[in-house]
N, C-alpha and C. Protein backbone atom coordinates (compact mmCIF):
# COMPACT_ATOMS: atom_id res chain seq x y z
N UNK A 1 18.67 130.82 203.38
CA UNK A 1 18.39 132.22 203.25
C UNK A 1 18.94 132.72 201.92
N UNK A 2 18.24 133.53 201.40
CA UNK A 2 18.95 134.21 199.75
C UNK A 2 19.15 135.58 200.05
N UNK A 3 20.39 135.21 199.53
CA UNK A 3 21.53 136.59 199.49
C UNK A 3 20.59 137.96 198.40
N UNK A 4 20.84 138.74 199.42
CA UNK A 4 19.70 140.07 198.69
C UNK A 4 20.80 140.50 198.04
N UNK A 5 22.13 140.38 198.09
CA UNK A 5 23.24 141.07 197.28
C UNK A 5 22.80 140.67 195.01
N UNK A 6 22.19 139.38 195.71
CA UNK A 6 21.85 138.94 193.57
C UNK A 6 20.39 139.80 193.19
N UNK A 7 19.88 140.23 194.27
CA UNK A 7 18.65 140.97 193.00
C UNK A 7 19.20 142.38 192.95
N UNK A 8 18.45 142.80 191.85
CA UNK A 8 18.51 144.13 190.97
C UNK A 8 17.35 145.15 191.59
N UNK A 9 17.67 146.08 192.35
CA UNK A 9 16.77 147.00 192.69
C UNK A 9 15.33 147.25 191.77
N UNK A 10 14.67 147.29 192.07
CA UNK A 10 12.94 147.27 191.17
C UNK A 10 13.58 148.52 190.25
N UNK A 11 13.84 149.60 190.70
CA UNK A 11 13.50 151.05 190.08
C UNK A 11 15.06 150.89 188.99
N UNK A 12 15.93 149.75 188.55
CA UNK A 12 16.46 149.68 187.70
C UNK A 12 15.97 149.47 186.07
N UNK A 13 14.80 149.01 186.22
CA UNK A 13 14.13 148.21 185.01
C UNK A 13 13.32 149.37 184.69
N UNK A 14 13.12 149.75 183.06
CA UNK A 14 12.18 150.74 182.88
C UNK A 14 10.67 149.71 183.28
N UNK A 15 9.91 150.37 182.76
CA UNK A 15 8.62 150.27 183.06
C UNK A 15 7.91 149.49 182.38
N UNK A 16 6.74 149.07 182.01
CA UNK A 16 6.63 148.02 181.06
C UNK A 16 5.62 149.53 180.09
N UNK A 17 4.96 150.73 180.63
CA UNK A 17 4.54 151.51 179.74
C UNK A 17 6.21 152.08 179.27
N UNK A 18 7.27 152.35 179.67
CA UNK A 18 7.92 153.21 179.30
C UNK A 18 8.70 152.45 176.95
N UNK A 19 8.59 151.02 178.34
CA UNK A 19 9.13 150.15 177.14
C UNK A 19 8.37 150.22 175.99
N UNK A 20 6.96 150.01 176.00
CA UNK A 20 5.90 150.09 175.12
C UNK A 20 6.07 151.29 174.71
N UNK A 21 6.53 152.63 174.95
CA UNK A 21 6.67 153.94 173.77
C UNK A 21 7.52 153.66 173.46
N UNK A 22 8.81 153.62 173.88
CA UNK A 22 9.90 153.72 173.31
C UNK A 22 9.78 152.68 171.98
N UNK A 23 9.65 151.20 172.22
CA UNK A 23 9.53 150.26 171.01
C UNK A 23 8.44 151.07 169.82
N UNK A 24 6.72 151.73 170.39
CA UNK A 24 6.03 152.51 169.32
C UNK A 24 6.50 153.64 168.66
N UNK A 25 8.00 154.19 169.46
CA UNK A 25 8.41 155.31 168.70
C UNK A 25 9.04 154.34 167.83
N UNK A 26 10.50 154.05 167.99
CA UNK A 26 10.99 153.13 167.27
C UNK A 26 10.52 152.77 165.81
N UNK A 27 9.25 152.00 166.32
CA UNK A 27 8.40 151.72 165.36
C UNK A 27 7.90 152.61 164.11
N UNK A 28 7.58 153.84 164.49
CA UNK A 28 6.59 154.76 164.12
C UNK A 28 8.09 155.53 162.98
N UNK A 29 9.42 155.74 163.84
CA UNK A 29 10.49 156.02 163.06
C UNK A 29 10.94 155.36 161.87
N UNK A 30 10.58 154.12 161.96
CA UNK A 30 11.59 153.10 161.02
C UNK A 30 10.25 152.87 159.88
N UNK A 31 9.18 153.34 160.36
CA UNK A 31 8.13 152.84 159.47
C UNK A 31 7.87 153.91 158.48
N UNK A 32 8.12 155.05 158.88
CA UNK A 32 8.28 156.64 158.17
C UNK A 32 9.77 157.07 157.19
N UNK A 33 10.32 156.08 157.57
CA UNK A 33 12.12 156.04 156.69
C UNK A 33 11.54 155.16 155.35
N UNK A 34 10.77 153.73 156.04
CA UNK A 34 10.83 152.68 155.00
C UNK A 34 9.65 153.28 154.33
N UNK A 35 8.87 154.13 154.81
CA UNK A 35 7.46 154.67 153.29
C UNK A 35 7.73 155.90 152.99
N UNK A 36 9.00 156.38 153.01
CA UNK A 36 9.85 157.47 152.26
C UNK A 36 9.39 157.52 150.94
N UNK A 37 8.85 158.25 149.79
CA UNK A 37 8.79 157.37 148.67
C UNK A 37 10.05 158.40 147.60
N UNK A 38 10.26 157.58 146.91
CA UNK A 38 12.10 157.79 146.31
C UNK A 38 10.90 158.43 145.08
N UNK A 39 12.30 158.94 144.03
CA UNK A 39 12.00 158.93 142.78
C UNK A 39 11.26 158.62 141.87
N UNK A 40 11.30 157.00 141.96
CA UNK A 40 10.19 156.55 141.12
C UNK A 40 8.84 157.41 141.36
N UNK A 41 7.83 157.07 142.46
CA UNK A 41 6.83 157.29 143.12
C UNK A 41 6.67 159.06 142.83
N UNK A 42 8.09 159.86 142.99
CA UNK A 42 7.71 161.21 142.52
C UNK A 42 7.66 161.39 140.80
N UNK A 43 8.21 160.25 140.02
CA UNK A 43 7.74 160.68 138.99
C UNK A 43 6.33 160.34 138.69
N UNK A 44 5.54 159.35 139.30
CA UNK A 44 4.42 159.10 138.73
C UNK A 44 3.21 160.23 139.33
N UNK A 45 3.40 160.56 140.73
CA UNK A 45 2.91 161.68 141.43
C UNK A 45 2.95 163.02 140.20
N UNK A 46 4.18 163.85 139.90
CA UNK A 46 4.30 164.54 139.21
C UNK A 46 3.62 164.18 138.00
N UNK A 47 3.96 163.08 137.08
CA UNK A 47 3.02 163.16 135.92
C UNK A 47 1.57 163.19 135.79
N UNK A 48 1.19 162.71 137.30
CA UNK A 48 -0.44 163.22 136.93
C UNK A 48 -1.01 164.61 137.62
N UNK A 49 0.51 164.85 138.11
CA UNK A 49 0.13 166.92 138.47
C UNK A 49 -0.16 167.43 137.86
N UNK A 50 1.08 167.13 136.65
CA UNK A 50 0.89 167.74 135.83
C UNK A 50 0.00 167.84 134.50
N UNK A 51 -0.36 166.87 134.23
CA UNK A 51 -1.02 166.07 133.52
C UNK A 51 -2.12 166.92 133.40
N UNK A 52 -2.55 167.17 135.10
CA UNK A 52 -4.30 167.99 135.20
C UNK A 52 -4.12 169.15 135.00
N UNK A 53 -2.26 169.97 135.44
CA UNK A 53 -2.43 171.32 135.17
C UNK A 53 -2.25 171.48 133.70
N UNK A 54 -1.92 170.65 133.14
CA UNK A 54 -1.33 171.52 131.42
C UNK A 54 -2.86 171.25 130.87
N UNK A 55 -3.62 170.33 131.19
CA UNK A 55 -5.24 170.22 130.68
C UNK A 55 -5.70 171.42 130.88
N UNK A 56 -5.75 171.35 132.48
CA UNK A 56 -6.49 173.16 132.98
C UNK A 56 -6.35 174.02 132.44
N UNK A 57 -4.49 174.14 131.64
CA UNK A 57 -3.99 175.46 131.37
C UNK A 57 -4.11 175.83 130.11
N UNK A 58 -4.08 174.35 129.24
CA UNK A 58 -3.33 174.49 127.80
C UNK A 58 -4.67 174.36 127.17
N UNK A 59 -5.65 172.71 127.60
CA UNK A 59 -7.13 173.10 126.58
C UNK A 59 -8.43 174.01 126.87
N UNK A 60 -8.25 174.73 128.03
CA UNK A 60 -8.82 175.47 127.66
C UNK A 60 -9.37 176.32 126.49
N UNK A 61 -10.08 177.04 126.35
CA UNK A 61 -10.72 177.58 124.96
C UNK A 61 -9.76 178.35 123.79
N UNK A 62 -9.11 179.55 125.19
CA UNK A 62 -7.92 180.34 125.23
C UNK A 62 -6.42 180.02 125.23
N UNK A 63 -6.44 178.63 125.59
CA UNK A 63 -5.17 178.51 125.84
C UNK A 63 -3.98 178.09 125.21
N UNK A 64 -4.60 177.61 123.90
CA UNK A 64 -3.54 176.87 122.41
C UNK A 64 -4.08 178.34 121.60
N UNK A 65 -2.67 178.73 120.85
CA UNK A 65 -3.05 179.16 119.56
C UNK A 65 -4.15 178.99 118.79
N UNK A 66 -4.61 179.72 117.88
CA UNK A 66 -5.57 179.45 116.95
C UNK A 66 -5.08 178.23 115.58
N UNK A 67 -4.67 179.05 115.34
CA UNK A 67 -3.47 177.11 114.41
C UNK A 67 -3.32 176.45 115.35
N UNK A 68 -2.96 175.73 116.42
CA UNK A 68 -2.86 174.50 117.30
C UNK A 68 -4.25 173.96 117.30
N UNK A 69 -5.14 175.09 117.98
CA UNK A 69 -6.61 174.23 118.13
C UNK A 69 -7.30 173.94 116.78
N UNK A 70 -6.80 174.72 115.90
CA UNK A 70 -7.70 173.91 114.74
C UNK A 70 -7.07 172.65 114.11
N UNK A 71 -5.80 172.56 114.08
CA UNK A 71 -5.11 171.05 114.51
C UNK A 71 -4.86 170.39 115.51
N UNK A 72 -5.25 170.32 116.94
CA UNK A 72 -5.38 169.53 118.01
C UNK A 72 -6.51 169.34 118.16
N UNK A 73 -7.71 168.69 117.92
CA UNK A 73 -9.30 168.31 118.10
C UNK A 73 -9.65 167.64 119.39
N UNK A 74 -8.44 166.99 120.02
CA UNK A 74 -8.63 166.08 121.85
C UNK A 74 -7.64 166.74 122.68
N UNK A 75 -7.62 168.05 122.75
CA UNK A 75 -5.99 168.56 123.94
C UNK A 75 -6.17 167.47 124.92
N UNK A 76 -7.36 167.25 125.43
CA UNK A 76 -6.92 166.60 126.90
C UNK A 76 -5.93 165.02 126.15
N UNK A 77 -6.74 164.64 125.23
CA UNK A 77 -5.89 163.16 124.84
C UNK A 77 -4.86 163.10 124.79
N UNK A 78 -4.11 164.38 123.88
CA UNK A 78 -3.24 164.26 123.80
C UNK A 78 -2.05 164.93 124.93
N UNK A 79 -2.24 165.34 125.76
CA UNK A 79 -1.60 165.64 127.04
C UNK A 79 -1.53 164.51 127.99
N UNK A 80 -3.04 163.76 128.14
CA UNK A 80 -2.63 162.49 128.52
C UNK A 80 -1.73 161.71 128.15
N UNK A 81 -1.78 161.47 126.84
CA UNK A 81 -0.38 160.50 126.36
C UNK A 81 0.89 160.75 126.36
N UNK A 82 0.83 162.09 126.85
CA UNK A 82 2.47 162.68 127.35
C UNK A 82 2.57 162.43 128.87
N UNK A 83 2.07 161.54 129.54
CA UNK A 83 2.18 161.46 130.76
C UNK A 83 3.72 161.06 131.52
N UNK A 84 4.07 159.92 130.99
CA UNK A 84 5.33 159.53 131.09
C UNK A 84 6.54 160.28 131.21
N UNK A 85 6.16 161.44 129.46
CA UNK A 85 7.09 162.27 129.42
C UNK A 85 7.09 163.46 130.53
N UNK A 86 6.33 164.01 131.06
CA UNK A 86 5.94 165.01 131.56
C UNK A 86 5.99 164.54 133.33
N UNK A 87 6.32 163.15 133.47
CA UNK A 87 6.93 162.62 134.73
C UNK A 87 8.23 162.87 134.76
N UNK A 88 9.20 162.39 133.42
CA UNK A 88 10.22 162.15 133.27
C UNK A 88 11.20 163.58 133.38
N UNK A 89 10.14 164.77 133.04
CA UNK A 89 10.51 166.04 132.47
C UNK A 89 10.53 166.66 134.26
N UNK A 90 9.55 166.12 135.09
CA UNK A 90 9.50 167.03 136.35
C UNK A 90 10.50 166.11 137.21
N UNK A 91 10.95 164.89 137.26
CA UNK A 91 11.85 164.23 137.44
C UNK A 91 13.18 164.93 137.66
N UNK A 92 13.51 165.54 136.03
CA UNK A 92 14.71 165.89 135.42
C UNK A 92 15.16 167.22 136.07
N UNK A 93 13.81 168.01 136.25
CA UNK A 93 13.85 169.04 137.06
C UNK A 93 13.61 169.33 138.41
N UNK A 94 13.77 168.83 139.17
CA UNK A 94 13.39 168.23 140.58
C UNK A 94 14.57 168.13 141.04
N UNK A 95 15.08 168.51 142.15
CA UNK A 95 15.87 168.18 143.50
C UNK A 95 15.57 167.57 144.27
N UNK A 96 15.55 166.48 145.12
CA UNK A 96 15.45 165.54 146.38
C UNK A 96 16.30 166.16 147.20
N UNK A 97 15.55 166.36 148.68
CA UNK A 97 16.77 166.69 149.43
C UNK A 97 15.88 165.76 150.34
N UNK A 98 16.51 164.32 150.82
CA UNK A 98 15.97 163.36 151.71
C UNK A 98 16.73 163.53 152.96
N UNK A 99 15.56 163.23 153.89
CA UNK A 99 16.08 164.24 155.21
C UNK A 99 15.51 162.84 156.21
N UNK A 100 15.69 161.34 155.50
CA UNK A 100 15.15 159.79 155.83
C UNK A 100 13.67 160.05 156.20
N UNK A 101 12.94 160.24 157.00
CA UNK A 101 11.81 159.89 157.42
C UNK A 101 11.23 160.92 156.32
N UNK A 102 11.35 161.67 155.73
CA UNK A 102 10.52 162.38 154.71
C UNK A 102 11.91 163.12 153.76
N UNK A 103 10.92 163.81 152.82
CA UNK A 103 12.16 164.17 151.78
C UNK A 103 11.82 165.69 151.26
N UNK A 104 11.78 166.28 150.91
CA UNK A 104 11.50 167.50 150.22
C UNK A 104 11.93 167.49 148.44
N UNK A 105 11.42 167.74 147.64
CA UNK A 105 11.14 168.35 146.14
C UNK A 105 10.80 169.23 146.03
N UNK A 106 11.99 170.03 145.32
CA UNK A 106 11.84 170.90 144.70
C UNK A 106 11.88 171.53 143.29
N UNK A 107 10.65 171.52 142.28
CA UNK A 107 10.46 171.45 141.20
C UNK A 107 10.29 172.63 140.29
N UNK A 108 11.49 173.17 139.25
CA UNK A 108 11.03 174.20 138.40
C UNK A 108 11.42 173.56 137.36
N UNK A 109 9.98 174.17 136.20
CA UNK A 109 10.26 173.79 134.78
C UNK A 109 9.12 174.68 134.32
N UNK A 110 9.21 174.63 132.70
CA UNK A 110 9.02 175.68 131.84
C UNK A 110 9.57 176.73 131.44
N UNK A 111 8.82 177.60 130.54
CA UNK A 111 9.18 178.44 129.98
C UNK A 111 9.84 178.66 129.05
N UNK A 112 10.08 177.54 127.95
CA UNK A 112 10.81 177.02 126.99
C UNK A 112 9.75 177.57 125.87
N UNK A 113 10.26 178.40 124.66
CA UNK A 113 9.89 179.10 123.71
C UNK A 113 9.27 177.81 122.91
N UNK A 114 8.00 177.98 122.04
CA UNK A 114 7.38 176.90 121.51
C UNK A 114 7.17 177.39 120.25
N UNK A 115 6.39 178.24 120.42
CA UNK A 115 6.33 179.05 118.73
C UNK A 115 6.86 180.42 118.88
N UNK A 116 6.84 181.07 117.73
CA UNK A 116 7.23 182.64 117.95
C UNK A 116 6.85 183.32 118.96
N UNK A 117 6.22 183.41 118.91
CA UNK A 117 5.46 184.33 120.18
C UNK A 117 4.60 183.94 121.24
N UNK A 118 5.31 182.20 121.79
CA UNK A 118 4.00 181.65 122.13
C UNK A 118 5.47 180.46 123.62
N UNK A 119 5.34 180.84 124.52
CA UNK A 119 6.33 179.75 125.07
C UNK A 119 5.22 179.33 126.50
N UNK A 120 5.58 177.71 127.34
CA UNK A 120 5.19 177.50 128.24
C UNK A 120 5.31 178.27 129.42
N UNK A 121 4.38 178.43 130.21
CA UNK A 121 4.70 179.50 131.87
C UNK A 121 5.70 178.49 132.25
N UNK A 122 6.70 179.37 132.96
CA UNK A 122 7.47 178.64 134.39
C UNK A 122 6.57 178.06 135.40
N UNK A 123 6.37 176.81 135.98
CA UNK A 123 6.21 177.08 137.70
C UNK A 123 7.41 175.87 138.11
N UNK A 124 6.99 176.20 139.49
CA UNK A 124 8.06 175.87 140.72
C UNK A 124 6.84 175.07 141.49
N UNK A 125 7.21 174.26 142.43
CA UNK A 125 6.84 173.50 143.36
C UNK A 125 7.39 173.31 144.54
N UNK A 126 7.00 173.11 145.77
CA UNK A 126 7.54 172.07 146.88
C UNK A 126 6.67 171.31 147.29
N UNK A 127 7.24 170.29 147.12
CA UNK A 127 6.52 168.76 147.46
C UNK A 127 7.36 168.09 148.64
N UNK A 128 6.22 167.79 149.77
CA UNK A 128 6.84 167.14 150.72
C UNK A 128 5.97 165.63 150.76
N UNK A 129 7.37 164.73 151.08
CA UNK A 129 7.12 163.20 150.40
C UNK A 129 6.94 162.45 151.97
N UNK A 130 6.00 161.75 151.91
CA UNK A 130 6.12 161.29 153.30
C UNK A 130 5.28 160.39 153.84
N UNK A 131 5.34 158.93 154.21
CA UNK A 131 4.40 157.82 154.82
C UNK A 131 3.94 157.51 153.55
N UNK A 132 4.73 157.31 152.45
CA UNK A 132 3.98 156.81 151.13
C UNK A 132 3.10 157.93 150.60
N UNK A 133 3.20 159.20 150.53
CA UNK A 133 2.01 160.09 150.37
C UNK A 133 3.09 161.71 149.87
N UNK A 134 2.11 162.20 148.80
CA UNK A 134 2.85 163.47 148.35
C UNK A 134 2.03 164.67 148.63
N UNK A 135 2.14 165.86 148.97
CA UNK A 135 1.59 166.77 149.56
C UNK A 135 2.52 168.11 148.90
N UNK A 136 1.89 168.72 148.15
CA UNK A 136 2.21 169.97 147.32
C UNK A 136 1.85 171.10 148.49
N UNK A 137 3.02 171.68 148.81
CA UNK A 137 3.61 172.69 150.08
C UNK A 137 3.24 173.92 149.79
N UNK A 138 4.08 174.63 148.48
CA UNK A 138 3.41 175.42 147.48
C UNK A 138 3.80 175.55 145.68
N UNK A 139 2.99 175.83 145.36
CA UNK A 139 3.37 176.00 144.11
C UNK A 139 2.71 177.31 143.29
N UNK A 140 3.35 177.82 142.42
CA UNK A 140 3.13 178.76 141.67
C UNK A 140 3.66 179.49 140.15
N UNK A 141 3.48 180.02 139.39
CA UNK A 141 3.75 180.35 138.13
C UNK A 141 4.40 181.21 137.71
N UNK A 142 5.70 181.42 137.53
CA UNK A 142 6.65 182.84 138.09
C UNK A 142 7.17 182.68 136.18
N UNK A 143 6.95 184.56 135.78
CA UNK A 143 7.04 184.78 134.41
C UNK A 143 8.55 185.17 134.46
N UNK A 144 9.31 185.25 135.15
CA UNK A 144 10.29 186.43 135.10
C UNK A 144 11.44 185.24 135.06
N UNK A 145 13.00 185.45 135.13
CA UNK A 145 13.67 183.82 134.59
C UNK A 145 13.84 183.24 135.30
N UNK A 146 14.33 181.77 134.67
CA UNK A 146 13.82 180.93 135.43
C UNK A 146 15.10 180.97 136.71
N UNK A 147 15.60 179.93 137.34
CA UNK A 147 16.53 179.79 138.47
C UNK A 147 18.07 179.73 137.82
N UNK A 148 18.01 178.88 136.89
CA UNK A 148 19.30 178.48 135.80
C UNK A 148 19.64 179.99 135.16
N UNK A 149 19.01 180.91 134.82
CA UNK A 149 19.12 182.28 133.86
C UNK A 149 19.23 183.67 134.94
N UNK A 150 19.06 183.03 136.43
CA UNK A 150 19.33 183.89 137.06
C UNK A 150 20.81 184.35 137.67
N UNK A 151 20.96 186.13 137.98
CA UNK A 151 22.71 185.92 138.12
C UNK A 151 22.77 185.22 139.32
């Protein structure tokens, strides 16, 4: 005869669905930490943000001086080839606040005097980083000073 004292009541063992979420959460957690994407990944994201907005903004018809455009003949070219820099620059200005499974950026730059009477707009950003993927939260173009010049 076998002693019923050695088995384990059925309703001790989870379930075999309960086990299967718990391991897909698990899963779904550790897989959202590890496609976090760091720094690097926001500078290359940012340089081609920006890349399209200073095109949009700067070659326009209106948007260089009259001396610049009659010496700049390719704006877009040459904004492209500042790509790196203009990663490196939203980089520099950028906060990470990583929160593991996703991260938040927060980005202000501009407004730095260029010619006499002629300086870049400010904008600001929030970028939320997440599953390998960047997603601009909001962003906008604020004339008044910047965050650093404020009391």
């Amino acid at each position: 005869m076998i002693n019923a004292s050695w088995r384990l009541p059925p309703s001790s063992f989870p379930s075999t669905s309960t086990l299967l979420s718990v391991l897909v959460t698990a899963g779904g957690v550790i897989g959202l930490a590890a496609t976090n994407p760091g720094p690097v990944e926001f500078r290359e994201f940012a340089a081609e943000q920006l890349t399209r907005l200073i095109t949009e903004e700067i070659c326009r018809e209106d948007g260089l001086p009259l001396m610049l455009r009659l010496v700049i003949r390719d704006c877009p070219a040459v904004v492209d080839s500042q790509r790196q820099v203009l990663g490196n620059l939203a980089l520099k200005h950028s906060r990470r606040r990583n929160l593991g499974l996703f991260s938040l950026y927060v980005t202000e730059l501009g407004g730095e005097r260029i010619l006499l009477n002629w300086s870049l707009p400010r904008y600001h950003a929030l970028t939320l980083a997440a599953a390998g993927r960047f997603v601009l939260l909001r962003t906008g173009q604020d004339n008044g000073p910047s965050r650093a010049e404020r009391p």
